[in-house]
Protein backbone atom coordinates (compact mmCIF):
# COMPACT_ATOMS: atom_id res chain seq x y z
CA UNK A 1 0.00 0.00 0.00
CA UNK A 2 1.31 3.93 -0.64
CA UNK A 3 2.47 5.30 2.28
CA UNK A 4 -0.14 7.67 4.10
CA UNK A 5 1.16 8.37 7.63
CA UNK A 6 4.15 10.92 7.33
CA UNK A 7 6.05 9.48 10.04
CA UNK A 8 5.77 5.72 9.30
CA UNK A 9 5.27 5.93 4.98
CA UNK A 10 6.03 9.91 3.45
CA UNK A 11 9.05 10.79 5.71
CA UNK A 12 10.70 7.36 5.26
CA UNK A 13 9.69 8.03 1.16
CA UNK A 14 11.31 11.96 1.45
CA UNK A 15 14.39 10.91 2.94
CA UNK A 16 14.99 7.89 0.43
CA UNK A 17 14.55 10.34 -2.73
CA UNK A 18 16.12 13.18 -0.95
CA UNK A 19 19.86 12.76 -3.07
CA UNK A 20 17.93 11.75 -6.69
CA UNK A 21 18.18 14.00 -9.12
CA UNK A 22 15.18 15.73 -10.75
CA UNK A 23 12.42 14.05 -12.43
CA UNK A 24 13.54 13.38 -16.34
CA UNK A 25 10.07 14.23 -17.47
CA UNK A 26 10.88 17.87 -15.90
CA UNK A 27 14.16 18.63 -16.79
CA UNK A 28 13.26 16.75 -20.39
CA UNK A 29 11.19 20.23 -20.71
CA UNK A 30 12.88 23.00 -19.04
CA UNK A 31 14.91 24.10 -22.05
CA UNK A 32 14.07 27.23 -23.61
CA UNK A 33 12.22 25.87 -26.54
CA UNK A 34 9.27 24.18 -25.21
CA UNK A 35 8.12 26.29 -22.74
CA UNK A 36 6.61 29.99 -23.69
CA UNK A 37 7.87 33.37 -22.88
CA UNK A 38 6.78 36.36 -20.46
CA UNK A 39 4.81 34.33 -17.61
CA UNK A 40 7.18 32.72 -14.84
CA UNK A 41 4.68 31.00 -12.97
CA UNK A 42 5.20 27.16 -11.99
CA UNK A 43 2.88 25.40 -9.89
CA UNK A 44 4.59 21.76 -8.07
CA UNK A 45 1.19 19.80 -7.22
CA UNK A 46 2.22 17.35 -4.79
CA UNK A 47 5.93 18.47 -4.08
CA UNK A 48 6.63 16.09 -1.58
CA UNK A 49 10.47 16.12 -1.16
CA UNK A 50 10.93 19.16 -2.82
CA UNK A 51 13.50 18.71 -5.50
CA UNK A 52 11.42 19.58 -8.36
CA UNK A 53 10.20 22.61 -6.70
CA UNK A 54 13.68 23.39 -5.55
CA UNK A 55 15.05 22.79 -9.49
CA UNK A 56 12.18 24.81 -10.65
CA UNK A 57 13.93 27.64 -8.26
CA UNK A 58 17.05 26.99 -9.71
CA UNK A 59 15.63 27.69 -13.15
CA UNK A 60 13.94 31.06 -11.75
CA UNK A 61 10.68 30.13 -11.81
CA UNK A 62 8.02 31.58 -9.37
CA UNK A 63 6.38 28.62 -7.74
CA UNK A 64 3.05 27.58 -6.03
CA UNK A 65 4.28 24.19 -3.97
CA UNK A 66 1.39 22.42 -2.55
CA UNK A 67 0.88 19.28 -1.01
CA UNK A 68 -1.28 17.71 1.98
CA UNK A 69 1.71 16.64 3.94
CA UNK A 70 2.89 19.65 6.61
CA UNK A 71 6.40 17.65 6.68
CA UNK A 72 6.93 18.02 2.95
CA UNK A 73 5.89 21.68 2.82
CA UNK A 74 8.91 22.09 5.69
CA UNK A 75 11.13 20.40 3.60
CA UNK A 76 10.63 22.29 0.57
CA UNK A 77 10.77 25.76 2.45
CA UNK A 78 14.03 24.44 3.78
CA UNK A 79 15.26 23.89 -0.12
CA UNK A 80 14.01 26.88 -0.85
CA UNK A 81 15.59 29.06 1.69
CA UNK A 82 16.96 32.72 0.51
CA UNK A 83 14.52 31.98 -2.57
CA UNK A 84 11.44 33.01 -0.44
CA UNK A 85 10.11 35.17 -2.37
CA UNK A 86 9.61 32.99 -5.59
CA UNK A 87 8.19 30.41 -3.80
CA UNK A 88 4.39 30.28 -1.92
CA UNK A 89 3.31 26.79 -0.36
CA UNK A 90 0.35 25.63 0.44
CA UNK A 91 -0.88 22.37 2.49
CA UNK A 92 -3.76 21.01 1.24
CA UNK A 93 -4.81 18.22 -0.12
CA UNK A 94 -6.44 18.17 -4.07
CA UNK A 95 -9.79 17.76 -3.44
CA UNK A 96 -9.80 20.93 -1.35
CA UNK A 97 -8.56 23.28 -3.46
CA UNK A 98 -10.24 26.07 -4.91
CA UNK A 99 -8.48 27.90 -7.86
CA UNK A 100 -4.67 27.43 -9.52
CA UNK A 101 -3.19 30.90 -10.19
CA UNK A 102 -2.73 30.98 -13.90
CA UNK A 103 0.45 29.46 -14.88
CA UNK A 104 3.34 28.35 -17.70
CA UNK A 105 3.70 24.98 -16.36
CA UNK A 106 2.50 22.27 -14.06
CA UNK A 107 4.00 19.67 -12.97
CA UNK A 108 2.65 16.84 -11.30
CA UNK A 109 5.12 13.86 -10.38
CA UNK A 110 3.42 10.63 -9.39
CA UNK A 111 1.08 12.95 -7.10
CA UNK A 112 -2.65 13.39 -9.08
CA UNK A 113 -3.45 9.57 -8.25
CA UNK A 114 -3.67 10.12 -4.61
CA UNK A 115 -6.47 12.05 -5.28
CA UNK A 116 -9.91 10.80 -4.25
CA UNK A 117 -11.81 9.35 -7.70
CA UNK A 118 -14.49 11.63 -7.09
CA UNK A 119 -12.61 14.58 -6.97
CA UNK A 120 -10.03 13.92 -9.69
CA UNK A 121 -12.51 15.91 -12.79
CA UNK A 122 -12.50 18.67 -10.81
CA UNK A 123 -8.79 18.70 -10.60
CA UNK A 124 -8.06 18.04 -14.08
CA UNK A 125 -10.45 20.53 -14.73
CA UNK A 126 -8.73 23.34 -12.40
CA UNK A 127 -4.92 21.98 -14.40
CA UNK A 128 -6.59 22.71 -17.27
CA UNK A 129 -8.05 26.20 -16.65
CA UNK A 130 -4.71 27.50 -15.06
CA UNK A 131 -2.36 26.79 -17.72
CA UNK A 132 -1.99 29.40 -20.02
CA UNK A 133 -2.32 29.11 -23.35
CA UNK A 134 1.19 27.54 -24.76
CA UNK A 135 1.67 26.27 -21.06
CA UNK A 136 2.74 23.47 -20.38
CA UNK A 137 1.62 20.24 -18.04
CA UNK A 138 4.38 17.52 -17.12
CA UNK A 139 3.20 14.73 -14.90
CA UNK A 140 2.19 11.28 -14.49
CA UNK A 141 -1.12 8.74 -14.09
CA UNK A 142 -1.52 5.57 -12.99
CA UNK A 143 -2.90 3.00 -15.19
CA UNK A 144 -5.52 0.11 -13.77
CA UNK A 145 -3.14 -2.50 -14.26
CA UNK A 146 -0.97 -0.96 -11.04
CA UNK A 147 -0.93 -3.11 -7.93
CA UNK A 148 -2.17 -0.80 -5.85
CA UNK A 149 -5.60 -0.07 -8.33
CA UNK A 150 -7.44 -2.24 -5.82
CA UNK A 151 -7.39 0.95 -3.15
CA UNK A 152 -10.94 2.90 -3.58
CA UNK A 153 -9.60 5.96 -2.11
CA UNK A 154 -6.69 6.85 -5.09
CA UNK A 155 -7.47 7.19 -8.86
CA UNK A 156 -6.40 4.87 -12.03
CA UNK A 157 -6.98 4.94 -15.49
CA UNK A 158 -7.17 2.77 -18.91
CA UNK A 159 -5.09 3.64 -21.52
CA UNK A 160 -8.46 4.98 -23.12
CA UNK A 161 -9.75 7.40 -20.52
CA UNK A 162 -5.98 8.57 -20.10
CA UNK A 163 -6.45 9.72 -24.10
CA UNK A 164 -9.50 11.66 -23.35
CA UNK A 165 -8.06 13.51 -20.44
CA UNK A 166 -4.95 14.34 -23.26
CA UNK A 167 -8.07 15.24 -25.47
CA UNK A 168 -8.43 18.78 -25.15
CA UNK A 169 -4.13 19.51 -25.15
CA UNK A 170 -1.40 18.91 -27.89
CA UNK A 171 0.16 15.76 -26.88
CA UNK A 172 3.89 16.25 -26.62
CA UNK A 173 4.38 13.20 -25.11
CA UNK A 174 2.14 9.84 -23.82
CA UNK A 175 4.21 7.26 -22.72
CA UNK A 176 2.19 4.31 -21.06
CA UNK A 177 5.14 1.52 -19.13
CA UNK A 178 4.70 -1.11 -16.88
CA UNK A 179 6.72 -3.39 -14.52
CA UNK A 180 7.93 -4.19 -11.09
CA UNK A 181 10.13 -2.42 -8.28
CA UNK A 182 10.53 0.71 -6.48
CA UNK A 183 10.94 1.84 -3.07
CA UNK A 184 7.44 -0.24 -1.80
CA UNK A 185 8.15 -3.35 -4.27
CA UNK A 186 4.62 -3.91 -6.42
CA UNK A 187 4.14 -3.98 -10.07
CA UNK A 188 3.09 -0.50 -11.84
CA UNK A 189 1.10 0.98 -15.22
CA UNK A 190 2.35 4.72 -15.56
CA UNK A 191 1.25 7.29 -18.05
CA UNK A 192 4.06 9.80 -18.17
CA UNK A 193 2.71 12.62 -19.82
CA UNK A 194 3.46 16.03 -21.69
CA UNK A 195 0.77 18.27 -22.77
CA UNK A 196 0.59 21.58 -24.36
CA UNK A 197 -2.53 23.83 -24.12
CA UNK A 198 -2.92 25.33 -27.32
């Protein structure tokens, strides 16, 4: 099962990802040709150890960091410290929020499937809205083959109803893999995607 207590699942999850680099799917589009001009603004949905955030800093990007866990919102105002102003956080978790400040990019890094089934339209609805036009989402969805598709509280999706959430964007990149490892050992279906809002 993902971890869900902080102390006994997230922290131990932090502290084992705290020396990897950044995800590929970010840095893959952080060069100055994919992304457009003029607006700054990043939003990190579900930061957890930081280090996207934190290399979104590093690339001077203003950024919204949000996640439900209070321990990874300290950790990525730790990262982030001297950067302060570039950077607003924000605990909550996705079925709770209200509005995304419009924005260049979004990334979302194996975070939008811990959101609650019945929430996740409203959240891809709010991604969508936010991104500017040209702007850019980067993130990832879990496909209902994963091992863990059997818990009612996270959300999973066939290779079909990933293609109509990708509907309404320019697909830069769908990339659907599957196997078996990683820090909790299980077998996973991932959807790493790209998207461009034109």
């Amino acid at each position: 099962m993902p971890p869900t207590n902080p102390r006994k699942g997230w922290e131990g999850y932090y502290r084992a990802n705290q020396d990897r680099p950044a995800s590929p799917l970010l840095r893959r589009i952080l060069g100055p040709d994919l992304l457009p001009q003029g607006n700054r603004q990043a939003i990190d949905l579900g930061c957890g150890a930081g280090l996207e955030t934190a290399s979104l800093l590093n690339a001077r990007w203003n950024v919204l960091a949000i996640d439900r866990e209070p321990r990874a919102i300290e950790r990525v105002e730790a990262l982030a410290a001297g950067q302060s102003g570039r950077l607003v956080t924000v605990t909550s978790c996705f079925e709770e929020l209200e509005e995304l400040p419009s924005s260049a990019l979004i990334h979302a890094g194996l975070s939008l499937p811990f959101c609650a089934p019945a929430g996740f339209p409203r959240l891809w609805a709010l991604i969508a809205a936010a991104l500017e036009p040209g702007g850019i989402f980067v993130g990832h969805l879990f496909g209902d083959r994963h091992d863990w598709a059997s818990y009612p509280e996270m959300s999973f999706h066939t290779r079909e109803e990933v293609e109509a959430l990708c509907s309404e964007f320019v697909i830069e990149l769908l990339r659907e893999s599957e196997g078996d490892g990683g820090l909790v050992p299980h077998h996973w279906h991932r959807f790493d995607i790209i998207l461009r809002k034109s």
